[in-house]
C-alpha atoms as a PDB file:
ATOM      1  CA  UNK A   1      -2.965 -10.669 -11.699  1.00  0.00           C
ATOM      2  CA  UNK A   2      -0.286  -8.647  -9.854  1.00  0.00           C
ATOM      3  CA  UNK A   3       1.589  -8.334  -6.644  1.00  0.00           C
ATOM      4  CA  UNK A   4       3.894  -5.621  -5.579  1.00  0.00           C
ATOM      5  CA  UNK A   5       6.203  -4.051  -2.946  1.00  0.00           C
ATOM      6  CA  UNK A   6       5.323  -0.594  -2.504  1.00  0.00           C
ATOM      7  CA  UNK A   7       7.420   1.683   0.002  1.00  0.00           C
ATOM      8  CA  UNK A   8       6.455   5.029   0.836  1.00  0.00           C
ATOM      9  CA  UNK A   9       8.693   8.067   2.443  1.00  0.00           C
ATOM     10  CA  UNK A  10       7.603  11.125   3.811  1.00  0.00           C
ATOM     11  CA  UNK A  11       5.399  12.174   6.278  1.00  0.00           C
ATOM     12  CA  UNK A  12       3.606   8.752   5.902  1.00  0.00           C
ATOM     13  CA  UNK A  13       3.395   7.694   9.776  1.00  0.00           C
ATOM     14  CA  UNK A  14       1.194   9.169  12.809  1.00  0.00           C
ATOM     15  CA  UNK A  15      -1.330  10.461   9.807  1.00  0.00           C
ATOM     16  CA  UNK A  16      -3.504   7.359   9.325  1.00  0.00           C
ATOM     17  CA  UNK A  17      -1.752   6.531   6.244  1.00  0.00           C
ATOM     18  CA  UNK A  18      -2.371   2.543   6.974  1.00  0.00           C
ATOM     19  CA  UNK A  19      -5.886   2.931   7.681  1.00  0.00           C
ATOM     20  CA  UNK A  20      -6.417   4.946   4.719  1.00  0.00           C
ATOM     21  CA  UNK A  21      -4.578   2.672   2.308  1.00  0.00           C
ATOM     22  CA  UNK A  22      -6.855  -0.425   3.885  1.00  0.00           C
ATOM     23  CA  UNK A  23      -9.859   1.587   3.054  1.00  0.00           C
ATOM     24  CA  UNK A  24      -8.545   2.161  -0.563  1.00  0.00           C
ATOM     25  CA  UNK A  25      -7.891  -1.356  -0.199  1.00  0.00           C
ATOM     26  CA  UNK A  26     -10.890  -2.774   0.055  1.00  0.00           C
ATOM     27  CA  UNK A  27     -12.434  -0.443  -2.290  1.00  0.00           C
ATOM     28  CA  UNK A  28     -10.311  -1.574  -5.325  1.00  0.00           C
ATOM     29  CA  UNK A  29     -10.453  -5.557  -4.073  1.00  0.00           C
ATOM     30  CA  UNK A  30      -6.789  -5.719  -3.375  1.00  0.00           C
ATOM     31  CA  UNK A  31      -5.278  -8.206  -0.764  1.00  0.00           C
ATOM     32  CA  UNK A  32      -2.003  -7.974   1.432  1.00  0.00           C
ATOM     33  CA  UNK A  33      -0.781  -6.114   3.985  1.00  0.00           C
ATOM     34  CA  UNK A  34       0.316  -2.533   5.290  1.00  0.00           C
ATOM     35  CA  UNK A  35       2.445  -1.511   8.232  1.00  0.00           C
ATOM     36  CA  UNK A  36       5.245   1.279   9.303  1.00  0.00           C
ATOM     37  CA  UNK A  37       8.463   0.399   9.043  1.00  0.00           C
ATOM     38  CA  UNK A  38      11.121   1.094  11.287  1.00  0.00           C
ATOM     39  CA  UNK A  39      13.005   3.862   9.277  1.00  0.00           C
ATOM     40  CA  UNK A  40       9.491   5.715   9.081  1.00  0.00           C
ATOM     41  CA  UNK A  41       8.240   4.869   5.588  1.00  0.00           C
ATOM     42  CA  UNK A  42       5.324   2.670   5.027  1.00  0.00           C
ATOM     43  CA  UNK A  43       5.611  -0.780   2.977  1.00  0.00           C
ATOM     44  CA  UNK A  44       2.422  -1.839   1.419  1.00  0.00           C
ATOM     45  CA  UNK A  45       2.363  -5.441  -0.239  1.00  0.00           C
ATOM     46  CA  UNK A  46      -0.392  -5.414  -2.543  1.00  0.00           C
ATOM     47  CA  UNK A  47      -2.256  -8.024  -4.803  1.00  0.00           C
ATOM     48  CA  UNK A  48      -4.909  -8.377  -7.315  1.00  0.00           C
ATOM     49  CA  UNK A  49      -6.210  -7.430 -10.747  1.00  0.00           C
ATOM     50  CA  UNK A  50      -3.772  -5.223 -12.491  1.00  0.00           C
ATOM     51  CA  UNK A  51      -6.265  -2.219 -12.756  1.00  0.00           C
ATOM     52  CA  UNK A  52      -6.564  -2.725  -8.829  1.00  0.00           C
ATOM     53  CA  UNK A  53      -2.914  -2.996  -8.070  1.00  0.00           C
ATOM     54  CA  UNK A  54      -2.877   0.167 -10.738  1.00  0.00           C
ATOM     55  CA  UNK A  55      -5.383   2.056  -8.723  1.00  0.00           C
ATOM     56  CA  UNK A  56      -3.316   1.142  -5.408  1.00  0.00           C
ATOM     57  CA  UNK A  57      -0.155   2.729  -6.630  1.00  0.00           C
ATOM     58  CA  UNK A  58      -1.548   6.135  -8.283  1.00  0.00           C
ATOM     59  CA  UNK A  59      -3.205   6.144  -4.486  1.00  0.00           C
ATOM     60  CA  UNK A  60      -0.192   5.730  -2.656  1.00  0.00           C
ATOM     61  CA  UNK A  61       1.999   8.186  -4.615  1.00  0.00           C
ATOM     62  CA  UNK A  62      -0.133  10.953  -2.957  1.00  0.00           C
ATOM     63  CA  UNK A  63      -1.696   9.430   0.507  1.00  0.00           C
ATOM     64  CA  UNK A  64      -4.018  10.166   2.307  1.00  0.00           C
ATOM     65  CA  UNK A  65      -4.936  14.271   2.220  1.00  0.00           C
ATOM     66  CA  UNK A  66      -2.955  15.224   5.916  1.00  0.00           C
ATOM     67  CA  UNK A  67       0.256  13.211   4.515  1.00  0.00           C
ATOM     68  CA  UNK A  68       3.041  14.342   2.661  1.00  0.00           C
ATOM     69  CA  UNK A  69       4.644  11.559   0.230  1.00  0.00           C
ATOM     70  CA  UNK A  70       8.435  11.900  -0.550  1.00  0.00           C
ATOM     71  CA  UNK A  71       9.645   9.181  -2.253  1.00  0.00           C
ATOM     72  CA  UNK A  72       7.970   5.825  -3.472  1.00  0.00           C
ATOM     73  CA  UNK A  73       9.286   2.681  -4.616  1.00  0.00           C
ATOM     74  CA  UNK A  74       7.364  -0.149  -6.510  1.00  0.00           C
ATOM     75  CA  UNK A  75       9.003  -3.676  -6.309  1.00  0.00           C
ATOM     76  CA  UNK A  76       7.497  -6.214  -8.831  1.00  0.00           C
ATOM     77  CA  UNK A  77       6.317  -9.802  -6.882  1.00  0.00           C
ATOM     78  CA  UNK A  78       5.612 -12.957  -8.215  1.00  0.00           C
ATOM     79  CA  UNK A  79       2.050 -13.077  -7.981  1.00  0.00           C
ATOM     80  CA  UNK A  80       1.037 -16.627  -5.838  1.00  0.00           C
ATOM     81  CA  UNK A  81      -2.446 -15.322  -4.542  1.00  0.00           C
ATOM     82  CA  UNK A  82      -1.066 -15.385  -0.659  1.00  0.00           C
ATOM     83  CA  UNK A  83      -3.020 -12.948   0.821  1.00  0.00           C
ATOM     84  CA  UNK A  84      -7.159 -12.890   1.412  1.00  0.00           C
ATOM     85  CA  UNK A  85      -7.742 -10.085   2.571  1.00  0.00           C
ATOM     86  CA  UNK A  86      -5.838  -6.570   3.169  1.00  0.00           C
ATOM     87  CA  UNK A  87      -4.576  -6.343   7.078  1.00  0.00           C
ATOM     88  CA  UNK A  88      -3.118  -3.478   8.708  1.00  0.00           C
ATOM     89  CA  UNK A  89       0.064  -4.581  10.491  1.00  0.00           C
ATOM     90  CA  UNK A  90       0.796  -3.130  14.308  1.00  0.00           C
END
């Protein structure tokens, strides 16, 4: 099992990038969270199997088709099962 911290820059916000990555979400059983930061990139905590978590990345380095990712930074978590579901933040 793995968690992670993944930010994404670029033309990430306004696009449906959050409701996109929910829907990828759910399809690859991962759990956590998603929601626009202030400084307009996108942090994504994400846990599960490591194929899932896997799957979630590769996803997020390109978005959803109308976005344009910049920049993307994974951040290793302890994994402590926190999350039951994946929620899109407001």
């Amino acid at each position: 099992m793995r968690k992670v911290r993944i930010t994404v820059a670029g033309r990430v916000q306004g696009v449906g990038f959050r409701w996109s990555a929910r829907r990828q979400a759910i399809h690859y059983k991962i759990n956590g969270y998603v929601r626009n930061l202030p400084s307009g990139e996108v942090e994504m905590v994400a846990e599960g199997d490591d194929a899932g978590v896997a799957q979630m990345i590769h996803w997020a380095r390109q978005g959803p088709s109308w976005s344009h990712v910049a920049d993307l930074r994974i951040e290793e978590l302890p994994y402590d099962n926190e999350y039951h579901d994946f929620n899109v933040r407001i």
